[in-house]
PDB file of N, CA and C in Angstrom:
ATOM      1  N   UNK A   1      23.308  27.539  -3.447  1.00  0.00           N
ATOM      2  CA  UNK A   1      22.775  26.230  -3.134  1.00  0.00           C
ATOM      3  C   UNK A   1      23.887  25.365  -2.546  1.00  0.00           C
ATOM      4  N   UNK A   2      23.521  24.670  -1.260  1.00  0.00           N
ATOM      5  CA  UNK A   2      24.551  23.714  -1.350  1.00  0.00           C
ATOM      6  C   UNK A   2      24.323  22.682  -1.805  1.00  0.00           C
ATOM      7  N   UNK A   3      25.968  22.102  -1.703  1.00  0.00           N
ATOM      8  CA  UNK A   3      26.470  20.768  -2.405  1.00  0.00           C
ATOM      9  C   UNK A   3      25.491  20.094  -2.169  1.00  0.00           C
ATOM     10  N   UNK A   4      25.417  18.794  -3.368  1.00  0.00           N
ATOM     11  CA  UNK A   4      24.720  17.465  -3.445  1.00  0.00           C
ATOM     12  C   UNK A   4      25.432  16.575  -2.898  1.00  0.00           C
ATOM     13  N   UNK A   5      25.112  15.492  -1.951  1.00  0.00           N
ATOM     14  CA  UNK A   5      25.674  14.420  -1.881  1.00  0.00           C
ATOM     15  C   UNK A   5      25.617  13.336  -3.282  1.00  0.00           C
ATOM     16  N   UNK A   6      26.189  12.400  -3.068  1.00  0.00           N
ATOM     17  CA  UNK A   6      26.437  11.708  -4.074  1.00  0.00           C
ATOM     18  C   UNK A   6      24.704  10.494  -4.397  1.00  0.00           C
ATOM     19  N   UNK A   7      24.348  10.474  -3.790  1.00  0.00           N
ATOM     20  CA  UNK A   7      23.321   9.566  -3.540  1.00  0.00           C
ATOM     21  C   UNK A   7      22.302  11.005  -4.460  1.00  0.00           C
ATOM     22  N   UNK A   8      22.039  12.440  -3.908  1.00  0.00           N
ATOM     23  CA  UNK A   8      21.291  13.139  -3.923  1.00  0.00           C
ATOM     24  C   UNK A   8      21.293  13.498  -5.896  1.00  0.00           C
ATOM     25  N   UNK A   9      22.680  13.358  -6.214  1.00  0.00           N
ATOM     26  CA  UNK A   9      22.802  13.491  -7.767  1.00  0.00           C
ATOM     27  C   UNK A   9      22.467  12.483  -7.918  1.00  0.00           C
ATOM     28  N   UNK A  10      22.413  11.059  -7.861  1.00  0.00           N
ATOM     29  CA  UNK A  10      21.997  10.037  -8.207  1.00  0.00           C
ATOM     30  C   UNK A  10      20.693   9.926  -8.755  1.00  0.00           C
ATOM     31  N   UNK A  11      19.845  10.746  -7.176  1.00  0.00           N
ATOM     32  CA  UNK A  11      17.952  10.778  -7.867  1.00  0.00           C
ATOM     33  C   UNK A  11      17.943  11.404  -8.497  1.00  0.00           C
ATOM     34  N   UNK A  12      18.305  12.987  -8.980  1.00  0.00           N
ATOM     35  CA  UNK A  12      18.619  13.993  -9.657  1.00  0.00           C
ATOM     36  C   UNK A  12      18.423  13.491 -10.756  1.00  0.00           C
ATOM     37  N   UNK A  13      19.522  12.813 -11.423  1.00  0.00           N
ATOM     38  CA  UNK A  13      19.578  12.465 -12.803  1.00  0.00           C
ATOM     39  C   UNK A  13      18.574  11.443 -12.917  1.00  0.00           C
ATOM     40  N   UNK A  14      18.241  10.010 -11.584  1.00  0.00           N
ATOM     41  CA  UNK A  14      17.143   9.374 -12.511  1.00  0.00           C
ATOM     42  C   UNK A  14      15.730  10.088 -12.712  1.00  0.00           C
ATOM     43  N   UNK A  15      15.527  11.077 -12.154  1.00  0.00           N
ATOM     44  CA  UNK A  15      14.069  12.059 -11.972  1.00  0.00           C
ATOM     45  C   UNK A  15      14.224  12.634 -13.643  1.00  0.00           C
ATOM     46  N   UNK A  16      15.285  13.144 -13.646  1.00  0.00           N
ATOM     47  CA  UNK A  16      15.900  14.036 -15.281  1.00  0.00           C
ATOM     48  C   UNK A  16      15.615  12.531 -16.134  1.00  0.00           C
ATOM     49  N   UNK A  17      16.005  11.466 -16.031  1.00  0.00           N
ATOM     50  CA  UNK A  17      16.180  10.681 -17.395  1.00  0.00           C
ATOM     51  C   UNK A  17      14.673  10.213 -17.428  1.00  0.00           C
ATOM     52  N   UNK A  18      13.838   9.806 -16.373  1.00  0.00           N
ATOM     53  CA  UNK A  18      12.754   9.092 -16.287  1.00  0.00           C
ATOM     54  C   UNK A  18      11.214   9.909 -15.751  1.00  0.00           C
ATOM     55  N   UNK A  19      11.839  11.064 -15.221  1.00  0.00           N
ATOM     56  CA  UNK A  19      10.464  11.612 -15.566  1.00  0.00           C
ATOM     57  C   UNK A  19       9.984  12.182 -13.877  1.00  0.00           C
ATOM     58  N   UNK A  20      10.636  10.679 -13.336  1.00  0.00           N
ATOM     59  CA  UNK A  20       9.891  10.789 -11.744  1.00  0.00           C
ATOM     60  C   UNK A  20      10.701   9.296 -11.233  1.00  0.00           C
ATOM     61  N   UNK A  21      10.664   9.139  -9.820  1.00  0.00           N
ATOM     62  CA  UNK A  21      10.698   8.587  -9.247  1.00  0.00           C
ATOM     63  C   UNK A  21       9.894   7.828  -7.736  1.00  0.00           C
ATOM     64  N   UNK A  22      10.070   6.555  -7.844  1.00  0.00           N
ATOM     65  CA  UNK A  22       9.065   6.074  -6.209  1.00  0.00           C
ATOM     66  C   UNK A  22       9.853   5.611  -5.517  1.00  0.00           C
ATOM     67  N   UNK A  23       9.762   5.118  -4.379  1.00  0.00           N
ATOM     68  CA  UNK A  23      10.421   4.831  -3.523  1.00  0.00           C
ATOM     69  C   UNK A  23      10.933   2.854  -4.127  1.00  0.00           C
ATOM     70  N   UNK A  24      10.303   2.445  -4.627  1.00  0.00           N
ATOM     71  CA  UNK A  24      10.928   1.252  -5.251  1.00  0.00           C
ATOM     72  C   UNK A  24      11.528   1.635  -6.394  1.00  0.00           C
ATOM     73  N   UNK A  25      11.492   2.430  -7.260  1.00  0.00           N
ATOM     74  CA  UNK A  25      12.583   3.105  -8.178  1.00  0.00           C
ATOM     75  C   UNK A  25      13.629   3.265  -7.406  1.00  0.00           C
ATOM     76  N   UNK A  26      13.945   4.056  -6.258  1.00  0.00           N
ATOM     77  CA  UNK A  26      14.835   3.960  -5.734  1.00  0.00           C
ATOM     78  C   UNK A  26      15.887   2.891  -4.992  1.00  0.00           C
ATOM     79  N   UNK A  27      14.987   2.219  -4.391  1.00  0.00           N
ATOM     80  CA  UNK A  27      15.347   1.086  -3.792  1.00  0.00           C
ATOM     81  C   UNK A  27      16.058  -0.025  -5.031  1.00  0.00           C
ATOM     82  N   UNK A  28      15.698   0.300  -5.966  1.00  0.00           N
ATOM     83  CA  UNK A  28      15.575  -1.273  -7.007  1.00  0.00           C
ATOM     84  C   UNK A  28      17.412  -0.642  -7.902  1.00  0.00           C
ATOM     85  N   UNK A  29      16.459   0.473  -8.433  1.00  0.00           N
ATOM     86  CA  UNK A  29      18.125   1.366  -9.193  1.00  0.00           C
ATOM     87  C   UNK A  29      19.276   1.537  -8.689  1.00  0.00           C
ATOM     88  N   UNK A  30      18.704   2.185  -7.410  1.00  0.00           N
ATOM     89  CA  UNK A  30      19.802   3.108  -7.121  1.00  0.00           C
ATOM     90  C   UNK A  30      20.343   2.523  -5.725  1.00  0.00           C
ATOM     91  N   UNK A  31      20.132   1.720  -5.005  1.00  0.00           N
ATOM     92  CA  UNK A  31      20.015   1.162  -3.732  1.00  0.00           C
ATOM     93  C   UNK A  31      19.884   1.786  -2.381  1.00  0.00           C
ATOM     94  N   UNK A  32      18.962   3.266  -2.709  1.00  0.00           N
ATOM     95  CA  UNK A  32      18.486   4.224  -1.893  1.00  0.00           C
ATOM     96  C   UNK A  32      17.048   3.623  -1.296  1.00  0.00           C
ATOM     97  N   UNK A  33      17.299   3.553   0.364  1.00  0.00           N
ATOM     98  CA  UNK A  33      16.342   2.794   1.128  1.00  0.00           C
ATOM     99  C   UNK A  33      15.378   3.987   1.648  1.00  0.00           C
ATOM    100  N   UNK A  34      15.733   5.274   1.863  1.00  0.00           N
ATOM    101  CA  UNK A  34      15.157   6.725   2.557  1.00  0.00           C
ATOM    102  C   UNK A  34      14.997   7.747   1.278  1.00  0.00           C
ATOM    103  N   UNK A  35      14.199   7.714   0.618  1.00  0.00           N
ATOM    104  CA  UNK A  35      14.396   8.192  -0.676  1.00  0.00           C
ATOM    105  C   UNK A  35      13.440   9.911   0.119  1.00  0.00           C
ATOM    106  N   UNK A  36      12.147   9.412   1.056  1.00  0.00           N
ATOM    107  CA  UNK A  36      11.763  10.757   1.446  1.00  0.00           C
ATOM    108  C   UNK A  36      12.669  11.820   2.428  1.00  0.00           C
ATOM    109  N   UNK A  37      13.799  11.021   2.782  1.00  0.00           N
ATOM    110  CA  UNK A  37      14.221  11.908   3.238  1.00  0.00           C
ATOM    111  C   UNK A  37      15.334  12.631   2.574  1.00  0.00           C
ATOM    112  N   UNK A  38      16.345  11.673   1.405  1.00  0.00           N
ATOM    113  CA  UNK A  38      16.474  12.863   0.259  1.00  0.00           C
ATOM    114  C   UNK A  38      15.817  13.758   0.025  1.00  0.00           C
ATOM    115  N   UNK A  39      14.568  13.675  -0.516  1.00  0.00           N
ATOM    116  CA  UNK A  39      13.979  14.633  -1.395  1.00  0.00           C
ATOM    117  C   UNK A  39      13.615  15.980  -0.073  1.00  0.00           C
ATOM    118  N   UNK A  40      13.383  15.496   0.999  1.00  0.00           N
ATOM    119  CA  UNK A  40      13.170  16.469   1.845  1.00  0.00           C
ATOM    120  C   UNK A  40      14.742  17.397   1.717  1.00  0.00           C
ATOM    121  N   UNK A  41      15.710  16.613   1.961  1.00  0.00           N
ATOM    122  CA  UNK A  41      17.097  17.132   1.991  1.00  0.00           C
ATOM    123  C   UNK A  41      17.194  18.075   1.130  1.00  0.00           C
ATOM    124  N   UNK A  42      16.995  17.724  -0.423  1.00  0.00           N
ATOM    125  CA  UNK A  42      17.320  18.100  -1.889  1.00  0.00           C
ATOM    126  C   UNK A  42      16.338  19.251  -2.083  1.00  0.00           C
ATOM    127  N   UNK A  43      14.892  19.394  -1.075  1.00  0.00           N
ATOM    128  CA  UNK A  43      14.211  20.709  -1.254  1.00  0.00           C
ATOM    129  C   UNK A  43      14.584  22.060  -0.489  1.00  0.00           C
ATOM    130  N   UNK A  44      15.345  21.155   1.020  1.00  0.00           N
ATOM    131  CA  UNK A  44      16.006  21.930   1.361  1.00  0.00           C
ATOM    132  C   UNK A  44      17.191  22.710   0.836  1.00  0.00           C
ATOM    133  N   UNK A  45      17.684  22.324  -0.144  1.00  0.00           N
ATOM    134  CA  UNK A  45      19.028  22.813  -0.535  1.00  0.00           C
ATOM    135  C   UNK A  45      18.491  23.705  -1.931  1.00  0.00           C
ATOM    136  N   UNK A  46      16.814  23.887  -2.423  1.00  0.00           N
ATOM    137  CA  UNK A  46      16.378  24.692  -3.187  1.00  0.00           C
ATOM    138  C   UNK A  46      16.216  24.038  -4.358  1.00  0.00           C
ATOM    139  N   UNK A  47      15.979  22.731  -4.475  1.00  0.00           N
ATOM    140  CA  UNK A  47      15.716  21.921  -5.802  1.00  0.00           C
ATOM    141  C   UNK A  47      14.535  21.976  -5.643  1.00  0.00           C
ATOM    142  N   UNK A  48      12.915  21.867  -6.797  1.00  0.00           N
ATOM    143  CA  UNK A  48      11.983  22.127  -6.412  1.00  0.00           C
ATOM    144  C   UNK A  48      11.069  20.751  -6.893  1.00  0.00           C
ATOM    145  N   UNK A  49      10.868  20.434  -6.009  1.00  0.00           N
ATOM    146  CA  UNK A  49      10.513  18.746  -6.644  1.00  0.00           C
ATOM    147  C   UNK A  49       8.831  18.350  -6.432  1.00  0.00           C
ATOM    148  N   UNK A  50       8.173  18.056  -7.309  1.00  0.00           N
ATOM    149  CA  UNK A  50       7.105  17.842  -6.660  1.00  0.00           C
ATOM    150  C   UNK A  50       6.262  16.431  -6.747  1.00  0.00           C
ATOM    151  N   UNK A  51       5.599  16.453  -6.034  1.00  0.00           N
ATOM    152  CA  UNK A  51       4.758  15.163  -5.350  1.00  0.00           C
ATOM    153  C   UNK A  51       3.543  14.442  -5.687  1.00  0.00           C
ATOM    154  N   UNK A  52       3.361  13.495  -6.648  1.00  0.00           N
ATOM    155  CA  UNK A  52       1.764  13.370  -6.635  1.00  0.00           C
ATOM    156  C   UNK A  52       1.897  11.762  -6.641  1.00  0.00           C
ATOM    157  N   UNK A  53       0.570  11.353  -5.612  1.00  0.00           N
ATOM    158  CA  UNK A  53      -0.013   9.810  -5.725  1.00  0.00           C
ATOM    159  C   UNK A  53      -0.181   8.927  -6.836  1.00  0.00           C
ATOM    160  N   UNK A  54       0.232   8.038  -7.409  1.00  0.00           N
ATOM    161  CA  UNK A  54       0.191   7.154  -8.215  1.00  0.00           C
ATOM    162  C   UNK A  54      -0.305   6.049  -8.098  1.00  0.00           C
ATOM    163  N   UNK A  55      -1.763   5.349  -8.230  1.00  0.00           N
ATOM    164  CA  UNK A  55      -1.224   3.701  -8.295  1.00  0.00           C
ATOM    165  C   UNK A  55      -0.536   2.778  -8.815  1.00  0.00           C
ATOM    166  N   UNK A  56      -0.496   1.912  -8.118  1.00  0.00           N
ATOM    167  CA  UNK A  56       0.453   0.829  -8.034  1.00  0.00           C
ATOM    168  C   UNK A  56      -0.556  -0.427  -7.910  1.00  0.00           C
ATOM    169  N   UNK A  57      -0.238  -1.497  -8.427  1.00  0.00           N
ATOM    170  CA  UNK A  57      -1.119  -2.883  -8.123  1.00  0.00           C
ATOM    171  C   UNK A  57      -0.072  -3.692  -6.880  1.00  0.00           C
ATOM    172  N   UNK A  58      -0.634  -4.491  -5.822  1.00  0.00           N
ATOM    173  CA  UNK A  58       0.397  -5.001  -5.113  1.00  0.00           C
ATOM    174  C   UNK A  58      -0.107  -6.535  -5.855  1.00  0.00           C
ATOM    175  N   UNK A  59       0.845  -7.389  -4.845  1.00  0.00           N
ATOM    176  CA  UNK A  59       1.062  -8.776  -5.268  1.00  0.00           C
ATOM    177  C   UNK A  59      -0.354  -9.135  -5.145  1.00  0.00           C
ATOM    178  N   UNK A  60      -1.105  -8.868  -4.330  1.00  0.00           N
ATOM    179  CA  UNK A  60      -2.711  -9.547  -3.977  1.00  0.00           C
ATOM    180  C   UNK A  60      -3.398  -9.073  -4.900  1.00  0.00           C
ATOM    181  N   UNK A  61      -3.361  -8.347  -6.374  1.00  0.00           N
ATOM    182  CA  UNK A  61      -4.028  -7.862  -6.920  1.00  0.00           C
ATOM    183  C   UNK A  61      -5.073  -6.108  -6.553  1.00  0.00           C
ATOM    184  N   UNK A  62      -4.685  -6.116  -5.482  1.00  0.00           N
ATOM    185  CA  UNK A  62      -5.405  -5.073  -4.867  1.00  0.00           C
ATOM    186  C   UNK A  62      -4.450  -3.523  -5.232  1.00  0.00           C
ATOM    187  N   UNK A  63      -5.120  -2.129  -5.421  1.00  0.00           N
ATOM    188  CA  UNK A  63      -4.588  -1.170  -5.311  1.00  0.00           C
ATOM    189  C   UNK A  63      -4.172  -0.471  -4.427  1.00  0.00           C
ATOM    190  N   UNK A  64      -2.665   0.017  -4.483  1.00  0.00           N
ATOM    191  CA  UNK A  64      -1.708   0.592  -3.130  1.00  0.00           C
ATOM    192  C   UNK A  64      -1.709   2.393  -3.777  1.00  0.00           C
ATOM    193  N   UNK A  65      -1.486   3.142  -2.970  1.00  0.00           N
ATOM    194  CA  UNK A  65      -1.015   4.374  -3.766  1.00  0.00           C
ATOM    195  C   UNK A  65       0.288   4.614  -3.042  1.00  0.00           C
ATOM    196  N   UNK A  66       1.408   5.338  -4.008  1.00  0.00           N
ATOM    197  CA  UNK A  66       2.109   5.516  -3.942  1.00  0.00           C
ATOM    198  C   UNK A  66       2.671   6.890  -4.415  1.00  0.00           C
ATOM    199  N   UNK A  67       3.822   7.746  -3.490  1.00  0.00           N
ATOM    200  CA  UNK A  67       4.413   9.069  -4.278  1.00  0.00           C
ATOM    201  C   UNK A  67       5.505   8.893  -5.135  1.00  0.00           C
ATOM    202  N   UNK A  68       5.196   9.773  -6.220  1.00  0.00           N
ATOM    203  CA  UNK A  68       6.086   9.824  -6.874  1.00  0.00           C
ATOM    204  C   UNK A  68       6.902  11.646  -7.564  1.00  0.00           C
ATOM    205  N   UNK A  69       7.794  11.436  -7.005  1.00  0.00           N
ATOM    206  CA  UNK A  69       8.672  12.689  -7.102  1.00  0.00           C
ATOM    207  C   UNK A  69       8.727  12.930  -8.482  1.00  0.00           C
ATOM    208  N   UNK A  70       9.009  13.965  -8.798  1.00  0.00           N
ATOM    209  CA  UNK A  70       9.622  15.032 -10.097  1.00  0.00           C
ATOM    210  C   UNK A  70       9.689  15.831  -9.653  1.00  0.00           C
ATOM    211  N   UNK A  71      10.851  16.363 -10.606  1.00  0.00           N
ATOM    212  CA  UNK A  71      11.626  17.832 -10.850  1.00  0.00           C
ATOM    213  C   UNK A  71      10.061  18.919 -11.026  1.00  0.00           C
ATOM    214  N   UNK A  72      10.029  19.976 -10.855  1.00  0.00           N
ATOM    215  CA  UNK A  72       9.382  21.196 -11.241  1.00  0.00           C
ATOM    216  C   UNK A  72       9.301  21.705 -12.373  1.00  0.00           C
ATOM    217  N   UNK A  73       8.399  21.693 -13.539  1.00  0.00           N
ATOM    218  CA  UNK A  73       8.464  22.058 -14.861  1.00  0.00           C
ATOM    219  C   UNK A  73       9.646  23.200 -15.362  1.00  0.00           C
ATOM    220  N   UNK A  74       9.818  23.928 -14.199  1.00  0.00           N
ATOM    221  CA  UNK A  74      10.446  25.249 -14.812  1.00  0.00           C
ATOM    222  C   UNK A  74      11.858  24.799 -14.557  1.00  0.00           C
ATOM    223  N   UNK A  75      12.077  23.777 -13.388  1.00  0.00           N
ATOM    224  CA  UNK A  75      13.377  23.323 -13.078  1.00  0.00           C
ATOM    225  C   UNK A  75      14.161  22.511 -13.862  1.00  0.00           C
ATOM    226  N   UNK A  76      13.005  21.556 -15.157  1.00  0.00           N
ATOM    227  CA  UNK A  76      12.929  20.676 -15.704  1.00  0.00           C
ATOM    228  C   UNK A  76      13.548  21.313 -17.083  1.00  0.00           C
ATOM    229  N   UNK A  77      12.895  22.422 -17.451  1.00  0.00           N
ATOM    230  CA  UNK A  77      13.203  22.450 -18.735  1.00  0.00           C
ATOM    231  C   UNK A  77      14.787  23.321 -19.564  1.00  0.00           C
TER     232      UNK A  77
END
């Protein structure tokens, strides 16, 4: 596998401590603005991360969906 960049361990561990991550998880924590193109990066390099829609409420009260990354159960445990 290759190396992680430093940003790429960053999501790594918050995905490991929290479960998953969104793109405002990222933005807010970690001050990662391209979080899909990490994870594209980080699958390339054989981390196995996967993807599912979440809602989210926005400011207008209305529902947004949003992805949210995790690790792979088997990668996870």
């Amino acid at each position: 596998m290759k190396k992680l960049s430093k940003t790429m361990e960053q999501i790594l561990a918050y995905m490991t401590a929290n479960g998953g991550i969104t793109q405002a998880d990222a933005f807010l924590h970690l001050g990662v603005g391209r979080l899909g193109a990490r994870i594209y990066d980080m699958r390339e390099r054989g981390i196995p991360i996967e993807a599912r829609m979440v809602g989210v409420k926005k400011k207008d009260g209305s529902q947004a969906f949003v992805a949210c990354y995790s690790l792979a159960k088997e990668w996870a445990e």
